[in-house]
C-alpha atoms as a PDB file:
ATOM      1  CA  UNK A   1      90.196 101.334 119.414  1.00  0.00           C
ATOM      2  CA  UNK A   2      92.807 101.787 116.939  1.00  0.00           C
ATOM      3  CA  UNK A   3      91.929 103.328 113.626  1.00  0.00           C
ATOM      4  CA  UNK A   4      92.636 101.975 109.966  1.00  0.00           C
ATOM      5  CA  UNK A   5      96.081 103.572 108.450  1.00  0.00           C
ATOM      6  CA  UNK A   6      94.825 105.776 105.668  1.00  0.00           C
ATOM      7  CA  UNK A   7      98.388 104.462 103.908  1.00  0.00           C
ATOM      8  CA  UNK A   8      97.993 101.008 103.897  1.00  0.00           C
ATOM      9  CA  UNK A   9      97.574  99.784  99.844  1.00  0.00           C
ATOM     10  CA  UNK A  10      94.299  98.663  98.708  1.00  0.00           C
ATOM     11  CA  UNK A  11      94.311  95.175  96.754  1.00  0.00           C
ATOM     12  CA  UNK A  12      91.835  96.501  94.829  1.00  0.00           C
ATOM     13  CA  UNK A  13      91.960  97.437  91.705  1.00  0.00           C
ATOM     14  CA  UNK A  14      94.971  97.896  89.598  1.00  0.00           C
ATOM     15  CA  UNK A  15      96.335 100.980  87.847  1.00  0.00           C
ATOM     16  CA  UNK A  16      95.526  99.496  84.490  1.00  0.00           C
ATOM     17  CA  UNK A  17      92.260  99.127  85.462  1.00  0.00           C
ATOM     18  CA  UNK A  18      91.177 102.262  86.954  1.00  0.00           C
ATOM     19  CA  UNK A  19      92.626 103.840  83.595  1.00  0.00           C
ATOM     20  CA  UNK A  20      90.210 101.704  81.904  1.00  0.00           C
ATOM     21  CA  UNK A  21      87.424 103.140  84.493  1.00  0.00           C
ATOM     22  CA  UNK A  22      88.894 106.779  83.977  1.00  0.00           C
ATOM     23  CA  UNK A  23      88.418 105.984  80.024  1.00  0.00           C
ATOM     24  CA  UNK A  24      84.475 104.408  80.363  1.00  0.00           C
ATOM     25  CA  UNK A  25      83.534 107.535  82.493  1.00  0.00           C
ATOM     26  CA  UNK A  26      85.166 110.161  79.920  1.00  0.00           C
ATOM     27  CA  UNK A  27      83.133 108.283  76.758  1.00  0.00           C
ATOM     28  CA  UNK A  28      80.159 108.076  78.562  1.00  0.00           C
ATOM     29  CA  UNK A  29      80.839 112.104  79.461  1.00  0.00           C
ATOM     30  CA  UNK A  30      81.574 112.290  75.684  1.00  0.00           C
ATOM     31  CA  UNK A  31      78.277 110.375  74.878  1.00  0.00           C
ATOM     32  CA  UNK A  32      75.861 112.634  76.653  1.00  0.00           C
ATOM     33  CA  UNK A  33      77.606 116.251  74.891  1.00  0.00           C
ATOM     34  CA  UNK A  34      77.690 114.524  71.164  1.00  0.00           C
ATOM     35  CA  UNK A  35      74.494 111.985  71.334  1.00  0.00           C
ATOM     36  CA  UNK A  36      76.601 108.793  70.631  1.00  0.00           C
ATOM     37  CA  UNK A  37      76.726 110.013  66.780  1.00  0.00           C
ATOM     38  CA  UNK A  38      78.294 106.987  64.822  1.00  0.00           C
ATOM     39  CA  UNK A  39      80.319 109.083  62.883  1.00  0.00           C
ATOM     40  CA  UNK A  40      81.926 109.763  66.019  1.00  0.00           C
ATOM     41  CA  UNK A  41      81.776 106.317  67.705  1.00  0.00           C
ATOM     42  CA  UNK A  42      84.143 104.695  64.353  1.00  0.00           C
ATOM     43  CA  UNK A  43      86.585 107.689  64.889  1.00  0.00           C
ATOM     44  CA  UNK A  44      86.996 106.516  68.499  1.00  0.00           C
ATOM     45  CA  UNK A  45      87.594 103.223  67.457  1.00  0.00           C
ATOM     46  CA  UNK A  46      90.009 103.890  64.478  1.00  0.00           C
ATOM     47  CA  UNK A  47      91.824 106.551  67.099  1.00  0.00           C
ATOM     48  CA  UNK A  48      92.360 104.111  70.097  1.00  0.00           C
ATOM     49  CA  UNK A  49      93.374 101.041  66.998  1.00  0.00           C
ATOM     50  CA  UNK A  50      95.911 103.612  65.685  1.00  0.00           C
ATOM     51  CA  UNK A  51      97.227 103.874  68.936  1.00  0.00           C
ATOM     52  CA  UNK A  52      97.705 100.198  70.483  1.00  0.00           C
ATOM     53  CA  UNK A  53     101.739  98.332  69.456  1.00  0.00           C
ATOM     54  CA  UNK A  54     102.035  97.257  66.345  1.00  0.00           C
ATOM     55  CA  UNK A  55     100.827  93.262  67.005  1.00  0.00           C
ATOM     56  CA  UNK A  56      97.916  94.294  68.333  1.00  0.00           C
ATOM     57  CA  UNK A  57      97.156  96.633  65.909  1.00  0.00           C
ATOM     58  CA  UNK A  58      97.076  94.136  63.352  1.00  0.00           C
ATOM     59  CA  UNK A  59      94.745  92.254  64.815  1.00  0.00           C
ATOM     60  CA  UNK A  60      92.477  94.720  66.026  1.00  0.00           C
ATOM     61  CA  UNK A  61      92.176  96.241  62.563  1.00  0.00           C
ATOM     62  CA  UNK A  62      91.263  92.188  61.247  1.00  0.00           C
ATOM     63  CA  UNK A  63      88.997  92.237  63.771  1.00  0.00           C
ATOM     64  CA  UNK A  64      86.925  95.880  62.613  1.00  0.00           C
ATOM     65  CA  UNK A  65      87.100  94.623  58.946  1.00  0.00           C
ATOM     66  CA  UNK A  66      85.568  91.337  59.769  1.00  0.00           C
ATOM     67  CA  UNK A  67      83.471  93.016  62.069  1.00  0.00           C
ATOM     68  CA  UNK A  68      82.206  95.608  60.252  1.00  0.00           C
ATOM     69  CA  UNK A  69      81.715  93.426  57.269  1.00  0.00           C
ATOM     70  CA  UNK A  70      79.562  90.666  58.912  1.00  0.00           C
ATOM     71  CA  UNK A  71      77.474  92.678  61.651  1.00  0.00           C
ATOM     72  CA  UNK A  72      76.686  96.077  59.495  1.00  0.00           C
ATOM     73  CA  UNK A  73      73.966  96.768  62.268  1.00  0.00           C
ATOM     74  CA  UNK A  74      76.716  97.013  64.773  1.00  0.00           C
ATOM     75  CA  UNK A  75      78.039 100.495  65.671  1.00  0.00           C
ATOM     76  CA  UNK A  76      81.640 101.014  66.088  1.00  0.00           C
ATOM     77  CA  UNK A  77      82.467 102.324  69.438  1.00  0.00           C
ATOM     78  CA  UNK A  78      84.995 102.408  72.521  1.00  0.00           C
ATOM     79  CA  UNK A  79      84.306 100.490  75.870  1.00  0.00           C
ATOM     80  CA  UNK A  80      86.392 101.035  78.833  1.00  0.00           C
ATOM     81  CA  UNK A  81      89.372 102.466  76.157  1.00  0.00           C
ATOM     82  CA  UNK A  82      88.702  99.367  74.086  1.00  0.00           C
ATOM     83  CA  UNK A  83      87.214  99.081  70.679  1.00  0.00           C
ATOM     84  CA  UNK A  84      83.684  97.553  70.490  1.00  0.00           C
ATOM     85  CA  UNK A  85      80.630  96.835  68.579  1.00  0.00           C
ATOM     86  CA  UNK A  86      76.927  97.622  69.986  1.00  0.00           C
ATOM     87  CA  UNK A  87      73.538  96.830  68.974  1.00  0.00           C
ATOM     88  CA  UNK A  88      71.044  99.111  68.224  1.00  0.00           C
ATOM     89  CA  UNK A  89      69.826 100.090  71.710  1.00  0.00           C
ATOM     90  CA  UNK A  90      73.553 101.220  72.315  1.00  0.00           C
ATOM     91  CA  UNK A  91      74.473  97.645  74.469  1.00  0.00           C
ATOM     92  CA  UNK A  92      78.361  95.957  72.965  1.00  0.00           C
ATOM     93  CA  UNK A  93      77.673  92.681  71.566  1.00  0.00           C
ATOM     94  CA  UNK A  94      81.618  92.157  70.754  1.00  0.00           C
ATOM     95  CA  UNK A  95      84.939  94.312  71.799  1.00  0.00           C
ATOM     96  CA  UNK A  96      88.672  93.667  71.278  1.00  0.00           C
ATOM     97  CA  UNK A  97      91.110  94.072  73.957  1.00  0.00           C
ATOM     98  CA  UNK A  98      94.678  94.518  72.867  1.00  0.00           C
ATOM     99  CA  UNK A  99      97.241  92.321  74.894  1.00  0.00           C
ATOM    100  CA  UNK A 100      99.240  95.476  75.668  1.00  0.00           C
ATOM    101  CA  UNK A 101      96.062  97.701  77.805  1.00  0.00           C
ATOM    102  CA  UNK A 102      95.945  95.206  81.116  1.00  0.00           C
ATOM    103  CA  UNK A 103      99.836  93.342  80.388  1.00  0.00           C
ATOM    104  CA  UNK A 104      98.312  90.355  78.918  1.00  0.00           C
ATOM    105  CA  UNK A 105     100.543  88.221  76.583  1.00  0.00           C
ATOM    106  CA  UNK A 106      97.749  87.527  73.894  1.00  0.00           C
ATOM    107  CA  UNK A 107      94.710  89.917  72.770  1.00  0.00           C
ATOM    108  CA  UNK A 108      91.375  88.718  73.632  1.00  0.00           C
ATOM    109  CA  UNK A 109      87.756  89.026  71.163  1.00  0.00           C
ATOM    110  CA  UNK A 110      85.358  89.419  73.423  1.00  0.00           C
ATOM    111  CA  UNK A 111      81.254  88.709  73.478  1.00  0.00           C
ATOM    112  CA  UNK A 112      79.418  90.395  76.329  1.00  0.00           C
ATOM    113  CA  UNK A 113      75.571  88.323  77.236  1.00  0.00           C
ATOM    114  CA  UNK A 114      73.508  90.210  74.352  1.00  0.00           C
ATOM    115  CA  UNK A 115      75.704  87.963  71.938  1.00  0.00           C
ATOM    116  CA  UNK A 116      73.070  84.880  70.990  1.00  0.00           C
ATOM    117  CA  UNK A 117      75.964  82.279  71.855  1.00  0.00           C
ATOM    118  CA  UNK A 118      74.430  80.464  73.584  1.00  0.00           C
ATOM    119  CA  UNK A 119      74.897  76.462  73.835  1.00  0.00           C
ATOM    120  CA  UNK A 120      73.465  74.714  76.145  1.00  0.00           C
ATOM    121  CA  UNK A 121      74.987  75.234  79.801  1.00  0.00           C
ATOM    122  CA  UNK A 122      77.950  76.621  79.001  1.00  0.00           C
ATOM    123  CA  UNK A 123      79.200  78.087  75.919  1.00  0.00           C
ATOM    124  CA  UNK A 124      82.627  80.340  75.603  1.00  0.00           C
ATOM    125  CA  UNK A 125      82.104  84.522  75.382  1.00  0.00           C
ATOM    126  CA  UNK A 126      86.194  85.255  74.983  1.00  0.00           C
ATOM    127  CA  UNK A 127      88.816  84.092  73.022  1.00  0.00           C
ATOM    128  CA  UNK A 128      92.859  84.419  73.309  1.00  0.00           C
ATOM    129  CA  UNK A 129      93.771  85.838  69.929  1.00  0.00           C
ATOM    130  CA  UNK A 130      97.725  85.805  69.173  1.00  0.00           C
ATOM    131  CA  UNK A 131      97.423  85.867  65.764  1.00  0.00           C
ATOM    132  CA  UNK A 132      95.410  86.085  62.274  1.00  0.00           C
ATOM    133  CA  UNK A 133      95.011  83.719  59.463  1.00  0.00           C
ATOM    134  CA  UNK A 134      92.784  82.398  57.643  1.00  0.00           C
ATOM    135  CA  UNK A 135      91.398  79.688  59.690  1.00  0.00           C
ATOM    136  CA  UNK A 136      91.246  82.347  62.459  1.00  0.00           C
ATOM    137  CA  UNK A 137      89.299  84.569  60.106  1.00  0.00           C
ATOM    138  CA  UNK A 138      86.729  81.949  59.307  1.00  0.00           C
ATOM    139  CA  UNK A 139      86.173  81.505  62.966  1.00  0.00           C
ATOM    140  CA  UNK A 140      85.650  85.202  63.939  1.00  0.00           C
ATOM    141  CA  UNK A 141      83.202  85.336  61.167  1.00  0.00           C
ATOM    142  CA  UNK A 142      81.384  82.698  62.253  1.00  0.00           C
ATOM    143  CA  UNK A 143      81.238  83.801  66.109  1.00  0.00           C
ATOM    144  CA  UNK A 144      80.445  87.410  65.121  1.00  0.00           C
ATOM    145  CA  UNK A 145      77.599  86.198  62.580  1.00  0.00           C
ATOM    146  CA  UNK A 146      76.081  84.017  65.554  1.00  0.00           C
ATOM    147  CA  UNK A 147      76.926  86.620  67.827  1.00  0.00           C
ATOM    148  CA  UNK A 148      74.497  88.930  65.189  1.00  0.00           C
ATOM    149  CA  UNK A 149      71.700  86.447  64.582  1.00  0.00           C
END
């Protein structure tokens, strides 16, 4: 029987995303050493904002104001190299994902299931963001304060 070429390439997945992997397995690494201290956590989160292109870190920094001003119970911290928000038992209720860490051509705000969205059915959990006013403002507010209640 012939055998399976160890050099054939995988479809799996991309390079982008096992960086992303590579970056959830060193927090969680980083996690168990420092106890998920929230000092720590909004350093992470200011560190990988200060580093994303200059677009994206506008938004991202909207984003952590509105964020952090709305959901104070939310702790900043990264998920998979992206800043996010978790509740109290350490799950992410929102994260941003700057358009530049998979090649996208718009950011996306993100709500993972512990988000009380809900609405019926079907109900939206992420959102193209290309840019910030402040009718976009009033909107994030609103999802993140739902998101929070």
């Amino acid at each position: 029987m012939p055998t399976k070429s160890a050099e054939k390439q995988s479809d799996g997945f991309s390079a982008e995303e096992r960086a992303a992997m590579k970056e959830r397995a060193a927090e969680l690494r980083a996690e168990g050493k420092r106890g998920a201290k929230k000092a720590d956590g909004l350093q992470a989160v200011l560190d990988r904002i200060a580093d994303m292109a200059p677009e994206d870190r506008a938004l991202a920094e909207r984003v952590h104001v509105v964020v952090t001003a709305n959901a104070p119970a939310l702790s900043p911290r990264t998920w998979y190299g992206m800043p996010a928000y978790a509740d109290a038992d350490g799950k992410v209720v929102v994260f941003f994902q700057d358009a530049g860490k998979f090649g996208s051509r718009y950011a996306t705000l993100g709500f993972n299931d512990t988000a009380q969205l809900d609405d019926g059915d079907l109900w939206p959990v992420s959102f193209a963001l290309r840019g910030w006013s402040p009718a976009v403002e009033e909107q994030v507010v609103e999802l993140v304060r739902t998101a929070t209640s």
